[in-house]
N, C-alpha and C. Protein backbone atom coordinates (compact mmCIF):
# COMPACT_ATOMS: atom_id res chain seq x y z
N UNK A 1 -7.00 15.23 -11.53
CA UNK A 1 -6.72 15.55 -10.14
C UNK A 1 -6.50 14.26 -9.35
N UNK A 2 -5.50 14.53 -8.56
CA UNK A 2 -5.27 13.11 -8.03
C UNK A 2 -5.85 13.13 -6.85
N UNK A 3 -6.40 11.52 -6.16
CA UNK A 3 -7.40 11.63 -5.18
C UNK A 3 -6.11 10.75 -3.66
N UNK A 4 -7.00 11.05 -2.49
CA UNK A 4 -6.17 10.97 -1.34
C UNK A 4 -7.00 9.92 -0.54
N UNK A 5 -5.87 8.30 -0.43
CA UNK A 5 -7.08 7.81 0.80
C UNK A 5 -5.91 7.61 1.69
N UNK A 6 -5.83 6.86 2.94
CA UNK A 6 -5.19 6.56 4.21
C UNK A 6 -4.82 4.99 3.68
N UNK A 7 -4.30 4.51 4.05
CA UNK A 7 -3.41 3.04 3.47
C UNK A 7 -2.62 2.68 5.27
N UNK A 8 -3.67 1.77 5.77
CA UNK A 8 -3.21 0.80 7.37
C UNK A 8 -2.16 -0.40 6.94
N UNK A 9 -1.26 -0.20 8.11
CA UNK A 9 -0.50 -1.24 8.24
C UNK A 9 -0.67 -2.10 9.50
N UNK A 10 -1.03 -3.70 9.55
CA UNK A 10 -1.02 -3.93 10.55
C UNK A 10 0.17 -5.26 11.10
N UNK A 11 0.10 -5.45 11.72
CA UNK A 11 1.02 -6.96 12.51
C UNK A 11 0.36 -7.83 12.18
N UNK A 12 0.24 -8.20 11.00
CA UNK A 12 -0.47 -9.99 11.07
C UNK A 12 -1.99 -9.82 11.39
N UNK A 13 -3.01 -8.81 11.50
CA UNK A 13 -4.21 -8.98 12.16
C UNK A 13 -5.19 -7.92 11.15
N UNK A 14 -4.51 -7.89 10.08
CA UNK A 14 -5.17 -7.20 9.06
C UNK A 14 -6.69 -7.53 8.58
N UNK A 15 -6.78 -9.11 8.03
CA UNK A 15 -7.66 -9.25 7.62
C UNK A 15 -8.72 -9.37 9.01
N UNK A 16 -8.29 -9.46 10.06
CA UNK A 16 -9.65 -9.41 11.02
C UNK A 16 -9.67 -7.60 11.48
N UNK A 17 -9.12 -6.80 10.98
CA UNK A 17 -9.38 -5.77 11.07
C UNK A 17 -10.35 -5.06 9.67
N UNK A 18 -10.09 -5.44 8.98
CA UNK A 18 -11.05 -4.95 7.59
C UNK A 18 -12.09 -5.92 7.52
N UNK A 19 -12.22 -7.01 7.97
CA UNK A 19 -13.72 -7.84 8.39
C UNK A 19 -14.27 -6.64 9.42
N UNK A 20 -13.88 -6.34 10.31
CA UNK A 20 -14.29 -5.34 11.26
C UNK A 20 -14.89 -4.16 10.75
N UNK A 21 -14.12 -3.04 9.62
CA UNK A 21 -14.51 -2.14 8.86
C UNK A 21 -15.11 -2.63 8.04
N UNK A 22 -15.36 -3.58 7.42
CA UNK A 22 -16.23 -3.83 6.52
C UNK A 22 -17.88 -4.20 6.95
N UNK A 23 -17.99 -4.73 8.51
CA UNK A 23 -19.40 -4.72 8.91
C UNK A 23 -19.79 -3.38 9.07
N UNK A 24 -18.78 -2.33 9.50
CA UNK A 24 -19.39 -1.20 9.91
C UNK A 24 -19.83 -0.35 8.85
N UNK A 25 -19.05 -0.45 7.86
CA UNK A 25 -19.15 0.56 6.45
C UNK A 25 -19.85 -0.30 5.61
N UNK A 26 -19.74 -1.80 5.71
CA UNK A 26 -20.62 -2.87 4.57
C UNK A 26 -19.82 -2.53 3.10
N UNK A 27 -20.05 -3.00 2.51
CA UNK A 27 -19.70 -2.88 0.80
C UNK A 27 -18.77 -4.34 0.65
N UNK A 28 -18.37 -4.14 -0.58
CA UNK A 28 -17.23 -5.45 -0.85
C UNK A 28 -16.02 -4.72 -1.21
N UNK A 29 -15.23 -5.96 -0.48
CA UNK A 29 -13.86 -5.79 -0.98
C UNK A 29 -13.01 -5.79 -2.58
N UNK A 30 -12.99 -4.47 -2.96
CA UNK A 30 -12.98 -4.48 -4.57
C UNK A 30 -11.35 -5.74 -4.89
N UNK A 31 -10.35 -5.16 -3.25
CA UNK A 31 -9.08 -6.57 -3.92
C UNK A 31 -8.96 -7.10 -3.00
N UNK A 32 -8.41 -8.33 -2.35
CA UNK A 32 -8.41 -8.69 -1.27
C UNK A 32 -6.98 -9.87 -1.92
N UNK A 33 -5.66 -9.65 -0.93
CA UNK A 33 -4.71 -10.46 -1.82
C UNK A 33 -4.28 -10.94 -0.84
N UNK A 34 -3.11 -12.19 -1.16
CA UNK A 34 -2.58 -12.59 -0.02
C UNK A 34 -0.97 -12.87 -0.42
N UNK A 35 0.07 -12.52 0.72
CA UNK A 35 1.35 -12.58 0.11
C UNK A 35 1.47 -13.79 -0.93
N UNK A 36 0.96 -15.20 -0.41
CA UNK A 36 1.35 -16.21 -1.10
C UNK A 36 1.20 -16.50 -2.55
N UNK A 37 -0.29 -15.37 -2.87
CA UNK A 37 -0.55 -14.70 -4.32
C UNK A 37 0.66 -14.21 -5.10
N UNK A 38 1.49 -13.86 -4.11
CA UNK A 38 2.47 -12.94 -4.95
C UNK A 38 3.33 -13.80 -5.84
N UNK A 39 3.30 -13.09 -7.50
CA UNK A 39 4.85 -13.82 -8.13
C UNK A 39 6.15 -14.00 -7.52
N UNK A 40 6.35 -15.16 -7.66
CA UNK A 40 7.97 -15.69 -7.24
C UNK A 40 8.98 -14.77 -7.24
N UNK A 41 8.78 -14.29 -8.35
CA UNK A 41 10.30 -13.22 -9.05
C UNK A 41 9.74 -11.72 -8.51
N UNK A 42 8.59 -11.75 -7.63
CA UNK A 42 8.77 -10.54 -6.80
C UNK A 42 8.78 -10.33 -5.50
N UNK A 43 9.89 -11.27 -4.79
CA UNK A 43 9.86 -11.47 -3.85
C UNK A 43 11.28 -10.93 -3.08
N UNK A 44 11.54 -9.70 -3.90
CA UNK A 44 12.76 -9.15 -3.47
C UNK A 44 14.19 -9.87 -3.11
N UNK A 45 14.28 -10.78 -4.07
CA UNK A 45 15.61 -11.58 -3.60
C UNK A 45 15.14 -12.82 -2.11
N UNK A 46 14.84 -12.50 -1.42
CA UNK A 46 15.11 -12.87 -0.10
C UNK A 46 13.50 -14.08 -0.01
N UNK A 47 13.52 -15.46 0.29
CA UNK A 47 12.42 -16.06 0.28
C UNK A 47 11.43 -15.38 1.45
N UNK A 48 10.08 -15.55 1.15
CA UNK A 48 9.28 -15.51 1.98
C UNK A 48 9.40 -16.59 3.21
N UNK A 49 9.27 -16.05 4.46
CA UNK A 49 8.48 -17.01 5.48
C UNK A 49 7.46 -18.01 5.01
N UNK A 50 6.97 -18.97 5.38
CA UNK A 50 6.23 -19.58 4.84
C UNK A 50 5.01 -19.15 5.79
N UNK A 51 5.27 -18.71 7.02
CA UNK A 51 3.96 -18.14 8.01
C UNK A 51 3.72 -16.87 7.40
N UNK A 52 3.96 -15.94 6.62
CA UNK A 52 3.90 -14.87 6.33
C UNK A 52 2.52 -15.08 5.46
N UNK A 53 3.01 -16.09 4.35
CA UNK A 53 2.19 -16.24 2.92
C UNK A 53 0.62 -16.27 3.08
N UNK A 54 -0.02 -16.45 4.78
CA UNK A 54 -1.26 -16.16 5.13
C UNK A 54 -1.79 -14.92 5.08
N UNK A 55 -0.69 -14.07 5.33
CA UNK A 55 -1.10 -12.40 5.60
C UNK A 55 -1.41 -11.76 4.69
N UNK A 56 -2.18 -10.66 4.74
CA UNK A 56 -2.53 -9.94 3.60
C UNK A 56 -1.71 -8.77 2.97
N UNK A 57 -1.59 -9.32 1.91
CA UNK A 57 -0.83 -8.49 1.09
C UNK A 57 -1.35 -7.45 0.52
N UNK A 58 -2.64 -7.00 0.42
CA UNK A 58 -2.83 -5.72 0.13
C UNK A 58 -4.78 -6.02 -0.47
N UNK A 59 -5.25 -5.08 0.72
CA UNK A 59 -6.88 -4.98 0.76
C UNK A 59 -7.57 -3.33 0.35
N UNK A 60 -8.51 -3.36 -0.40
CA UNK A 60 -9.26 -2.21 -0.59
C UNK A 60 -10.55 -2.24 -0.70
N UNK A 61 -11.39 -1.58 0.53
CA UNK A 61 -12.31 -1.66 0.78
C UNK A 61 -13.72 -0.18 0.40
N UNK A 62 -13.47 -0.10 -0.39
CA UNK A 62 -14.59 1.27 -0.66
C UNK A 62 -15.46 1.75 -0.37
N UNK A 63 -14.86 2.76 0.35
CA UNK A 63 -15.86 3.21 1.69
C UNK A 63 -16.99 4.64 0.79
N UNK A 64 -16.97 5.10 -0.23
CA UNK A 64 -17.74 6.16 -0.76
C UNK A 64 -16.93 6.16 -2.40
N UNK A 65 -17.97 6.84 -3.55
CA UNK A 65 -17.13 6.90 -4.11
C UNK A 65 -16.40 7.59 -4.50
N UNK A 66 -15.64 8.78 -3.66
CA UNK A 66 -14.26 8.83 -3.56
C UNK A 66 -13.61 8.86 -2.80
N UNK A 67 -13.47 7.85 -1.69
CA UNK A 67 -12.88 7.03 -0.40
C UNK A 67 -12.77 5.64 -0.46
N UNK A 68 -11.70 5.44 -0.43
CA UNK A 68 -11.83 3.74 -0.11
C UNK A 68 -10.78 3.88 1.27
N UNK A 69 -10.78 2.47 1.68
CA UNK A 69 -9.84 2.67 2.73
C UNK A 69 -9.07 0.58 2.45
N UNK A 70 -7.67 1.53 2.73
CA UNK A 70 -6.58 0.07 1.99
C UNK A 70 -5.99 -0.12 3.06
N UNK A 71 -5.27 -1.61 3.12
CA UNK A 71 -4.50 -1.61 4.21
C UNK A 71 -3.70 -3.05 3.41
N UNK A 72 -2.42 -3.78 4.74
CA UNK A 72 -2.11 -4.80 4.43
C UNK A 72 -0.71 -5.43 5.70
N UNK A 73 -1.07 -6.70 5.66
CA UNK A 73 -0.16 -6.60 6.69
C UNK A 73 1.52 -6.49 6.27
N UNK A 74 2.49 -6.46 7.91
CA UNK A 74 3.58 -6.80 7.65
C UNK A 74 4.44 -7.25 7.56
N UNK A 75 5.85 -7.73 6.82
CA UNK A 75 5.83 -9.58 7.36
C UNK A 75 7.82 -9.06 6.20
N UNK A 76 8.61 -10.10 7.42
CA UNK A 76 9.77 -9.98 6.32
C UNK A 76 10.50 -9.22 7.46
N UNK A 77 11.37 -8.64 6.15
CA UNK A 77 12.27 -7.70 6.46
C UNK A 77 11.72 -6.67 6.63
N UNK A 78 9.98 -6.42 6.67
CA UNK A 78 9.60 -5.05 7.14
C UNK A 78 8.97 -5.05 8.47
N UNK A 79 8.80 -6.23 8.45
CA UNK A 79 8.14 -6.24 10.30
C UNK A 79 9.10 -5.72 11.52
N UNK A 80 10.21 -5.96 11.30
CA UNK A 80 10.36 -4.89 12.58
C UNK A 80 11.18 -3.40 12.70
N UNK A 81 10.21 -3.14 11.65
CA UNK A 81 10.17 -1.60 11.22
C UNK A 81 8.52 -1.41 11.48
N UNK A 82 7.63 -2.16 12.28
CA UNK A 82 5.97 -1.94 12.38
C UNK A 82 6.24 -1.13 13.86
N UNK A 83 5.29 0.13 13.83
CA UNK A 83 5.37 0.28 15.05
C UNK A 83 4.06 0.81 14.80
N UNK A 84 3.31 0.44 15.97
CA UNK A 84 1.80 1.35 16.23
C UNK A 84 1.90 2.51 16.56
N UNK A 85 0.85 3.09 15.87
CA UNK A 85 0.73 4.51 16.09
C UNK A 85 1.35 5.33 15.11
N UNK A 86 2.31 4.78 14.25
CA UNK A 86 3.01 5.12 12.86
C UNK A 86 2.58 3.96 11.74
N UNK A 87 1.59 2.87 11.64
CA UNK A 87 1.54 2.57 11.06
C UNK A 87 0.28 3.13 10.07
N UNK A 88 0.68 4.08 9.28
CA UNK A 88 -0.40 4.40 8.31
C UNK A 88 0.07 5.15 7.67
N UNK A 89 0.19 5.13 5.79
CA UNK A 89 0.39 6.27 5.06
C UNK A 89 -0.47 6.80 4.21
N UNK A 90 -0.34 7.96 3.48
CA UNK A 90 -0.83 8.63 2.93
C UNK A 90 -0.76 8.35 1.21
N UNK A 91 -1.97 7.66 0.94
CA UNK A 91 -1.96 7.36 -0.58
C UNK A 91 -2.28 7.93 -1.34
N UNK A 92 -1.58 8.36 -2.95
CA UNK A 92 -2.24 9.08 -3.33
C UNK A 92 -1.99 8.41 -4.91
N UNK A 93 -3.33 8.74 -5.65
CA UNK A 93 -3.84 7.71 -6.84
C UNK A 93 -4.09 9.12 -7.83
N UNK A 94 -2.97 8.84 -9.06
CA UNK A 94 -2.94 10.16 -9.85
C UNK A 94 -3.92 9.64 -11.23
N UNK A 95 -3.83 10.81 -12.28
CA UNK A 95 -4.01 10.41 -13.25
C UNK A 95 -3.33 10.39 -14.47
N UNK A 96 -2.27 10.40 -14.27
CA UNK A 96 -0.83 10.41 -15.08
C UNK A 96 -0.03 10.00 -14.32
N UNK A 97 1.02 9.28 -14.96
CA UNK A 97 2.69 9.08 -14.79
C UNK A 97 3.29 10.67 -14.57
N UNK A 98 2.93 11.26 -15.23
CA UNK A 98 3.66 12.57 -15.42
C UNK A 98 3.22 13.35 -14.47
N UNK A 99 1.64 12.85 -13.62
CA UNK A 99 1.48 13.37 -12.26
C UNK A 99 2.41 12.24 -11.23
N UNK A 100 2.44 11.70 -11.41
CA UNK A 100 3.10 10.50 -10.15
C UNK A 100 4.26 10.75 -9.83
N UNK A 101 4.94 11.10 -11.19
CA UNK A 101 6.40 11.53 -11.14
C UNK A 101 6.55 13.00 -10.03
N UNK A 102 6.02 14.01 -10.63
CA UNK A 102 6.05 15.20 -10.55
C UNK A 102 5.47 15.05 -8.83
N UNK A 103 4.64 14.26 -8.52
CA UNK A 103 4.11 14.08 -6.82
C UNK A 103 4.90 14.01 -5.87
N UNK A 104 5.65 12.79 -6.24
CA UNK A 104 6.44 11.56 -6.31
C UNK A 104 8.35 12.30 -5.58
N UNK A 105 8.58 12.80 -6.42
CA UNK A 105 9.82 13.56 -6.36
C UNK A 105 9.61 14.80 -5.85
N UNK A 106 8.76 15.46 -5.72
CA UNK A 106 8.41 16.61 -4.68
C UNK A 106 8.40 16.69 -3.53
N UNK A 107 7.68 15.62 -3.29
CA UNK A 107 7.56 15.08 -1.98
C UNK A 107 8.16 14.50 -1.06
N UNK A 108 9.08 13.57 -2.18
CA UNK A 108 9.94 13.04 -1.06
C UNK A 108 11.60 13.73 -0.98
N UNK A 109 11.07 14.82 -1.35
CA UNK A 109 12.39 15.32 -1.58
C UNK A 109 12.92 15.96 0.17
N UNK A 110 14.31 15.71 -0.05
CA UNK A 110 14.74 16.09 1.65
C UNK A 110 14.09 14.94 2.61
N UNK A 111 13.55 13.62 2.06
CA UNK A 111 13.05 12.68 2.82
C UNK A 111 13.59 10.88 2.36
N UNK A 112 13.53 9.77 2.65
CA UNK A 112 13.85 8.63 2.01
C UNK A 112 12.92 7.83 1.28
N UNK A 113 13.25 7.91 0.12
CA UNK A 113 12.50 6.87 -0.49
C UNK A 113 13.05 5.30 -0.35
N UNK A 114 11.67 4.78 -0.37
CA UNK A 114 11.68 3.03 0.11
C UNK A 114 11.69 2.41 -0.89
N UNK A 115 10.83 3.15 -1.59
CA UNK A 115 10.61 2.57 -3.31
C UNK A 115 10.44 2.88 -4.34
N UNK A 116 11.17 3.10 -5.23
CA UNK A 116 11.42 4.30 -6.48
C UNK A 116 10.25 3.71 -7.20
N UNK A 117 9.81 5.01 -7.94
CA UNK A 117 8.52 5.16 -8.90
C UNK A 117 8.84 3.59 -9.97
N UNK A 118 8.09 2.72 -10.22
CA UNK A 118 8.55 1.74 -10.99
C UNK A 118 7.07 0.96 -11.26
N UNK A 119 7.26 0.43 -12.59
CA UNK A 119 6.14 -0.75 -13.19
C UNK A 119 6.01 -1.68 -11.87
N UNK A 120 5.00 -2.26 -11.38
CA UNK A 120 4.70 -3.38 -10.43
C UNK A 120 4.02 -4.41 -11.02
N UNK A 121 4.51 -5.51 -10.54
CA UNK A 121 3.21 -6.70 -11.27
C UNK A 121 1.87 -6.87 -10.97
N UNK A 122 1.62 -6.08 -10.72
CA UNK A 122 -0.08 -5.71 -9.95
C UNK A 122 -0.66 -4.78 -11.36
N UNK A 123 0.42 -4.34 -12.14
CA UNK A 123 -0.07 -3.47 -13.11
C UNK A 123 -0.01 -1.71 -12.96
N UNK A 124 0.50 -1.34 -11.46
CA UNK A 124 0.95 -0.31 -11.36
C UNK A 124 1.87 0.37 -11.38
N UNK A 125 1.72 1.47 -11.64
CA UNK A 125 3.35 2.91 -11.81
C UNK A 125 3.10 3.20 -10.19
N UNK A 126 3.96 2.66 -9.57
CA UNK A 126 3.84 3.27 -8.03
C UNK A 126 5.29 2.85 -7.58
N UNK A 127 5.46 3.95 -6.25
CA UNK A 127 6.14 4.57 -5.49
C UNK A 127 5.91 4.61 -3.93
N UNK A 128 6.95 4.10 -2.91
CA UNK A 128 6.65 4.31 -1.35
C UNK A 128 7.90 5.60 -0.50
N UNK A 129 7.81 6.25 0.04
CA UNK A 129 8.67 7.17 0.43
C UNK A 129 8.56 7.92 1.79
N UNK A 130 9.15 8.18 2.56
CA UNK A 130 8.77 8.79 3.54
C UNK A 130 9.22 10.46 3.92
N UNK A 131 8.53 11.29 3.78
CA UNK A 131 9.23 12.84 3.78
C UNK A 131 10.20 13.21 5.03
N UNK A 132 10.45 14.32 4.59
CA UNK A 132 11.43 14.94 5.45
C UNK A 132 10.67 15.37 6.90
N UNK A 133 9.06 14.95 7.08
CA UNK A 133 8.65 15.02 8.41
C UNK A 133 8.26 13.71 8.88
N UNK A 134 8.65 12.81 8.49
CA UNK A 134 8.42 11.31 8.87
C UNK A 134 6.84 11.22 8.45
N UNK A 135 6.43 11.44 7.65
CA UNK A 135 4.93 10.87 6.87
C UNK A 135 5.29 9.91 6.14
N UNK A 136 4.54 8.99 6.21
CA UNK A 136 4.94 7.66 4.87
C UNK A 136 3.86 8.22 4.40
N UNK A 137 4.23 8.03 2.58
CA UNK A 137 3.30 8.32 1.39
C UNK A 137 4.02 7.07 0.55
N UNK A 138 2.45 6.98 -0.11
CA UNK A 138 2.54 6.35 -1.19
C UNK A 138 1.84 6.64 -2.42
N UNK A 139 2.17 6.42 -3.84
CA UNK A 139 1.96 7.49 -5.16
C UNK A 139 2.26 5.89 -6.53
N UNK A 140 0.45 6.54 -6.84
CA UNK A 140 -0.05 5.29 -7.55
C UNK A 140 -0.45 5.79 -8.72
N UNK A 141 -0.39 5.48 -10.11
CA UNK A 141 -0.94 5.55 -11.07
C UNK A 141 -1.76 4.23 -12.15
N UNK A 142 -2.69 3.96 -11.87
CA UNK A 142 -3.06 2.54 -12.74
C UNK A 142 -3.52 2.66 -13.88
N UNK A 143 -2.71 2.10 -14.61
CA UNK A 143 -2.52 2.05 -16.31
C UNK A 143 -4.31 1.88 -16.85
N UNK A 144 -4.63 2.61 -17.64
CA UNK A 144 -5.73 2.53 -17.87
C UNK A 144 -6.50 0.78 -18.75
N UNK A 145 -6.88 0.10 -18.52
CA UNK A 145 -7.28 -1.14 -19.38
C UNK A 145 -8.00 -0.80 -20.29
């Protein structure tokens, strides 16, 4: 069964926002990344900002155990596509490919996908898309180690 958390987007002010949730909820941050972490050759063609490479590229904070709450900032060619009050999607973490797929293409069907189901260098089968009612979702499967 695949599980459902909320995934924040913020402007550059991410990591002082999950310092924030993290005094209130306490626990540790199971990932805590930063764009500049990221491989070279996944940097979509286009170089990074070099002010960007501070921001966080993708945080998960585990709020119960079956809640966490993720976020990351935005920076690039996606920042001015940030708007408050729409910044947040709906994540969802399967237990198959053959669920991710089947999620994946259901969902975004009659809607645009941002990012086709594909291997990531993070080690995931994941997917970003937005439906035919303007929900951003996102659809994760992590390869078992």
């Amino acid at each position: 069964m695949a599980t459902v958390n909320i995934y924040l987007t913020f402007n550059g002010n991410c990591e002082e926002a999950f310092r924030f949730y993290q005094s209130i909820f306490g626990g540790e941050f199971s990932y805590f990344g930063r764009f500049k972490e990221m491989p070279k050759e996944e940097e979509n063609c286009q170089p990074m900002d070099e002010a960007d490479g501070d921001k966080i590229m993708h945080v998960t904070l585990p709020i119960s155990k079956e809640t966490c709450l993720m976020g990351s900032d935005t920076g690039g060619e996606w920042a001015s596509h940030f708007k408050q009050g729409n910044n947040f999607s709906v994540s969802i973490n399967t237990e198959s490919k053959k669920e991710a797929d089947k999620l994946f293409n259901a969902l975004s069907s009659d809607g645009q996908v941002i990012m086709p189901m594909n291997q990531t260098f993070w080690g995931a089968y994941f997917g970003m898309f937005t439906d035919k009612f303007g929900i951003n979702w996102m659809v994760n499967f992590d390869e078992p180690k």
